[in-house]
Protein backbone atom coordinates (compact mmCIF):
# COMPACT_ATOMS: atom_id res chain seq x y z
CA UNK A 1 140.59 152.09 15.69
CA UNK A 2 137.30 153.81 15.43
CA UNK A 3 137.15 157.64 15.02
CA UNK A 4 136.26 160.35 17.64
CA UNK A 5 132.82 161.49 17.00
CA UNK A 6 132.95 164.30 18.89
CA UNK A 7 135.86 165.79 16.12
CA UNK A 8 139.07 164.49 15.40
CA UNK A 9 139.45 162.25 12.25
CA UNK A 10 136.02 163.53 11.05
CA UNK A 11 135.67 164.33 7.26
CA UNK A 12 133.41 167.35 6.57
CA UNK A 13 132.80 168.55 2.67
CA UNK A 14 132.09 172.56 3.11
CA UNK A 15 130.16 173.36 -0.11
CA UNK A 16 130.64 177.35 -0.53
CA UNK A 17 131.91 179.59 -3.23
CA UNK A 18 132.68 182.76 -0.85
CA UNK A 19 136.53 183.03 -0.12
CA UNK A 20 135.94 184.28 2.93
CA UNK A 21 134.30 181.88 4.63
CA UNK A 22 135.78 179.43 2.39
CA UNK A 23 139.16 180.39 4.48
CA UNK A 24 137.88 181.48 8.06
CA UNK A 25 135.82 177.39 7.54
CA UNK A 26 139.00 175.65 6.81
CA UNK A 27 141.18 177.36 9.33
CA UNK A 28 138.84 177.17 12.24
CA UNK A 29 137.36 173.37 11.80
CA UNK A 30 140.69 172.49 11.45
CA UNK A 31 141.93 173.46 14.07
CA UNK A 32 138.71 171.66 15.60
CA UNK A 33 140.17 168.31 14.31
CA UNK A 34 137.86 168.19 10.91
CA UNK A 35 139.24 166.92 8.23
CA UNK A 36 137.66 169.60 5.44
CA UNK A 37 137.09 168.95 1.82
CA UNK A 38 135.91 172.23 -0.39
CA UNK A 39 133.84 172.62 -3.38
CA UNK A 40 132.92 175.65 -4.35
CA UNK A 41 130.49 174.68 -6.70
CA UNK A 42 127.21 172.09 -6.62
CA UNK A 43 128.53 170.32 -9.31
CA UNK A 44 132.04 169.84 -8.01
CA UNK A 45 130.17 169.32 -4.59
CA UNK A 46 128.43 166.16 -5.72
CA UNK A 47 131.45 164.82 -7.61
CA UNK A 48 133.63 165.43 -4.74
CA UNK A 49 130.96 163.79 -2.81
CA UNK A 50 130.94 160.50 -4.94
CA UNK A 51 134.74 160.36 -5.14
CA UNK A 52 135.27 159.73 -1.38
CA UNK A 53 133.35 159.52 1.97
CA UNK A 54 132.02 161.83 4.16
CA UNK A 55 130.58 162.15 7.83
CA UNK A 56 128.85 165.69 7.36
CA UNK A 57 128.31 168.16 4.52
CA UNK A 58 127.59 172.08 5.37
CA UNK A 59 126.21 173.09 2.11
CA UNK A 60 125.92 176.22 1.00
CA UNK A 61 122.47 177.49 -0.77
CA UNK A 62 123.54 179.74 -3.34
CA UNK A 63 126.07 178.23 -5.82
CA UNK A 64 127.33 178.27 -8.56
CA UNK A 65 126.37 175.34 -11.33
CA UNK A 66 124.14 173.44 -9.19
CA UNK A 67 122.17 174.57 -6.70
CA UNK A 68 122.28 173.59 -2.81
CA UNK A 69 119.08 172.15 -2.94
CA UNK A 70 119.89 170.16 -5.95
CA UNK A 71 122.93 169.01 -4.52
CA UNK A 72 121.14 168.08 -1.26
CA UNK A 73 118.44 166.45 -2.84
CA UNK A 74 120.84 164.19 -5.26
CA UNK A 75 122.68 163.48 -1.78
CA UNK A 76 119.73 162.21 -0.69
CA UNK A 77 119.26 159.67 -3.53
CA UNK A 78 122.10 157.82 -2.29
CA UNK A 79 123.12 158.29 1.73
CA UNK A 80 122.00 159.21 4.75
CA UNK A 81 125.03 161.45 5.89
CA UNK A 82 124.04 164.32 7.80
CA UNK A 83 123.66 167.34 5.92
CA UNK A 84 123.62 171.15 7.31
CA UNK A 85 122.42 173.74 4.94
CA UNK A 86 123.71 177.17 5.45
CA UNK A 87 121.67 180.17 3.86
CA UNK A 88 121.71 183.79 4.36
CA UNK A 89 117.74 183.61 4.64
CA UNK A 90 115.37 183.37 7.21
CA UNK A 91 111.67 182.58 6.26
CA UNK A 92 110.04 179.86 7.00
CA UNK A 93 109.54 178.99 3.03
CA UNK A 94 113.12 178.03 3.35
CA UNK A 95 112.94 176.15 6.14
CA UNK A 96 110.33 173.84 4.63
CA UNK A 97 111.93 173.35 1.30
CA UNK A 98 115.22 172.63 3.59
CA UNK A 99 113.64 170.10 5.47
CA UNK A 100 111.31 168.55 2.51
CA UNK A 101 114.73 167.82 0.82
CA UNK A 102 116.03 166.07 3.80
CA UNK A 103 118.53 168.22 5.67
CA UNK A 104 119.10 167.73 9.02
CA UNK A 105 119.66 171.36 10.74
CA UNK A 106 120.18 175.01 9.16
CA UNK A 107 122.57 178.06 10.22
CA UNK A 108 121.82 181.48 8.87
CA UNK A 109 125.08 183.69 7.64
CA UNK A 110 126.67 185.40 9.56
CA UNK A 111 127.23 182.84 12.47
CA UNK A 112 129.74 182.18 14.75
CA UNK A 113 132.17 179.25 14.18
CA UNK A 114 131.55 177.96 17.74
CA UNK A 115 127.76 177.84 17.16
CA UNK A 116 128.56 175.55 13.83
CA UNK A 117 130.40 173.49 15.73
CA UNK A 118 128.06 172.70 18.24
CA UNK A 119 125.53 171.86 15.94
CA UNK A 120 128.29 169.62 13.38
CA UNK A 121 128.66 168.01 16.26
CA UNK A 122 125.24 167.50 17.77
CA UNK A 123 123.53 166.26 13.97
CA UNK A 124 126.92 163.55 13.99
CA UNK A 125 125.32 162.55 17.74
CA UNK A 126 121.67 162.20 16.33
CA UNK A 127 122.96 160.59 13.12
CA UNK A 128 124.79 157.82 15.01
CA UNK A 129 122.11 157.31 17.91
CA UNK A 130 119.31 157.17 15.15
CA UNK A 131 121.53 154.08 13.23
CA UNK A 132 122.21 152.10 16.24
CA UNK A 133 118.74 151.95 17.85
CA UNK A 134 116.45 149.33 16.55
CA UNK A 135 112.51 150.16 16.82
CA UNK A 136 110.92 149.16 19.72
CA UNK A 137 107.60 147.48 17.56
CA UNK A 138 107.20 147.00 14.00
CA UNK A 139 103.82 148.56 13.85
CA UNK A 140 102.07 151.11 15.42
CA UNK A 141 98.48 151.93 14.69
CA UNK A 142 96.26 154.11 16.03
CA UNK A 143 92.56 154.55 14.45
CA UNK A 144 93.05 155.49 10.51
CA UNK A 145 96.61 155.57 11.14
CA UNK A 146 99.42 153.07 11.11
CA UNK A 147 103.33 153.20 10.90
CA UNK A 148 105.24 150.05 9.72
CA UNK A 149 108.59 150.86 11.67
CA UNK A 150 110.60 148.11 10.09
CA UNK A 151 110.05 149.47 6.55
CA UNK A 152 109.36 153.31 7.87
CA UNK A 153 106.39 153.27 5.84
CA UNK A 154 102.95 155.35 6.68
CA UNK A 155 99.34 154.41 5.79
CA UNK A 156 96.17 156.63 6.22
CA UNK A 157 92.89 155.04 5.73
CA UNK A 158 95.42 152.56 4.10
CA UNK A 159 96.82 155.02 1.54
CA UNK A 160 100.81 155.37 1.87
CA UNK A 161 101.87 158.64 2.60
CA UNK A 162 105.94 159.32 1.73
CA UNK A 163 106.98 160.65 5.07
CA UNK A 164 110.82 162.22 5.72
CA UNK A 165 112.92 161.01 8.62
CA UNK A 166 111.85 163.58 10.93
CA UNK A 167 108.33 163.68 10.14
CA UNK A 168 108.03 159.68 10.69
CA UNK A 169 109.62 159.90 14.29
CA UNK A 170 107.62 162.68 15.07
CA UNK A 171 104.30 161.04 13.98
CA UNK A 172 105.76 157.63 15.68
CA UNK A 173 105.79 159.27 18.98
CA UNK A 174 102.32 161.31 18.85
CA UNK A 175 101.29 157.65 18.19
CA UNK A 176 102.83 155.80 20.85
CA UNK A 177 101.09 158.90 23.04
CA UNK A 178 97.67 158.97 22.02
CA UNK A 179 95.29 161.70 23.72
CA UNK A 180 98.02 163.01 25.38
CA UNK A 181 99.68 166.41 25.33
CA UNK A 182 102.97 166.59 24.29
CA UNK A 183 105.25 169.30 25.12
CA UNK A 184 107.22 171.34 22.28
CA UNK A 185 110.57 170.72 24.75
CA UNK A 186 109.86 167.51 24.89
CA UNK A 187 108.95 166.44 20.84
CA UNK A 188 112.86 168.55 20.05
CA UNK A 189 113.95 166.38 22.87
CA UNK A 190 112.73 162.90 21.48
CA UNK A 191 113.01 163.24 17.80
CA UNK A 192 116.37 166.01 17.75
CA UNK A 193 118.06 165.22 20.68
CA UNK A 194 118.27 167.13 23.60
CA UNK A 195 121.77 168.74 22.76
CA UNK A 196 119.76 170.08 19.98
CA UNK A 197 120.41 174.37 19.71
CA UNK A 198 118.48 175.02 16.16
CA UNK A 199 115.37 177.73 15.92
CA UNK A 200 112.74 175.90 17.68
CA UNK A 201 110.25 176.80 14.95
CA UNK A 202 111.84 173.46 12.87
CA UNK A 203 109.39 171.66 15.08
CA UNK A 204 106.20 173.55 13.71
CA UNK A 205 107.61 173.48 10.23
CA UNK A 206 107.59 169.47 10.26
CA UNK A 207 103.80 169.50 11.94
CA UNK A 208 102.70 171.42 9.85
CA UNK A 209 103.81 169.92 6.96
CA UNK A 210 102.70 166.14 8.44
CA UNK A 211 99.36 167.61 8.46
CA UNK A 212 99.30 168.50 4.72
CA UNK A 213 100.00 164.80 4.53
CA UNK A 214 97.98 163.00 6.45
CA UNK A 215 94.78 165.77 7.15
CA UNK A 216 91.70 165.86 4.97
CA UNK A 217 92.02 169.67 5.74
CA UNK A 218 95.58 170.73 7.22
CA UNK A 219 94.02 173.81 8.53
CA UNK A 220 91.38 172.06 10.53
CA UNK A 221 93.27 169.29 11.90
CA UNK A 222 91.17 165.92 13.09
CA UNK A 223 94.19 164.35 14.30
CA UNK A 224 97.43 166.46 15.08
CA UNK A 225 95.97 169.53 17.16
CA UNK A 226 97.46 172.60 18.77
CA UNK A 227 97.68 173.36 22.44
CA UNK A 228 98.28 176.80 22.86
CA UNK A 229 101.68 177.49 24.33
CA UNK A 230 101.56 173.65 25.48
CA UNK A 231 102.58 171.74 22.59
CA UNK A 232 100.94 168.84 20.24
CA UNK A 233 98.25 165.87 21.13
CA UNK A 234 97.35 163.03 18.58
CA UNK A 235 93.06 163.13 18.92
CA UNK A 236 92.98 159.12 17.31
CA UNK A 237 89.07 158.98 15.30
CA UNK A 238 88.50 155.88 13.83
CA UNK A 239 88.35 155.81 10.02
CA UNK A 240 84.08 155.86 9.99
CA UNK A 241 83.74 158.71 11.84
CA UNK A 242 83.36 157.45 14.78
């Protein structure tokens, strides 16, 4: 029998070491049909982790032991689950560093247990429709730059750049759309989903940091530019200059 996806018979490890949300967590995604695991430390998160499996992990920042980011980023080593960090900051410093180490969505303390829910749920919707949709080509190349979709690898000027899951399918669909302006409602759309409720500023966070990766100078972009209160458009120039 194969489990609800929307809730019920879901396991979720809650990584936090403040009683109080440790308690208002367990009584209100239970009574959402979670199954919740606690740790209240990173290094009894990652055992816990290890010991048994998981569809989601919130993970707290500030712990005890072991960092969140550690624990994320030895998470990472080994699965794919969908991981939302939870931090009582706001700037965008820890936003990048949250999505460098491969989380997929944020909530900022205080929040509302509905709000958490909706996005549990939404990441567990992205997560599944992202493993059960094979790639429509197994390369896409356009001027100095090329994606090889079957082995999610990225070349520029045919040196391999190390791009995160997010990143990738947002550079994989600039590509497919060469010279043409993409909307910021419609990159969240393709690449988060369209159920997707997070800060809309994830979406400059990744372009920005694709352009440290693949720009000779990130702040004077050749080929991921800005339209002003438009969105994004890949400008494709060949690899002489041309």
């Amino acid at each position: 029998m194969s489990k609800d996806k929307s809730a019920g018979g879901l396991r979720i490890l809650v990584v936090e070491d403040e009683e109080s949300f440790i308690d208002a967590l367990t009584v209100g995604l239970t009574r959402e049909g979670f199954q919740v695991v606690i740790a209240r430390d990173g290094q009894e998160a990652i055992e816990a982790f290890h010991a048994q499996p998981f569809d989601v992990v919130l993970l707290d920042l500030m712990l005890p032991r072991v960092s969140g980011l550690d624990v994320c980023r030895t998470i990472r080593l080994s699965s794919t689950v969908p991981i939302i960090i939870v931090s009582a900051k706001g700037e965008e410093v820890d936003m990048v560093l949250m999505l460098e180490i491969g989380a997929d969505d944020y909530v900022t303390k205080p929040y509302r247990l509905r709000e958490l829910v909706a996005r549990i749920r939404a990441v567990l919707r992205r997560h599944e429709t992202t493993a059960s949709t094979p790639p429509s080509e197994a390369v896409v190349e356009q001027g100095p730059l090329r994606l090889d979709i079957d082995a999610r690898r990225c070349f520029v000027d045919g040196r391999e750049v190390k791009l995160r899951k997010k990143e990738f399918a947002l550079l994989l669909l600039l590509l497919e759309n060469p010279g043409r302006v993409l909307t910021r409602d419609v990159l969240i759309d393709r690449v988060w989903g369209s159920d997707y409720v997070g800060d809309t500023k994830t979406l400059d966070v990744h372009i920005k940091r694709l352009r440290t990766l693949i720009e000779v100078d990130p702040k004077n972009p050749q080929y991921i530019t800005t339209i002003r209160g438009v969105g994004y458009r890949l400008e494709v120039k060949s690899s002489s200059g041309e």
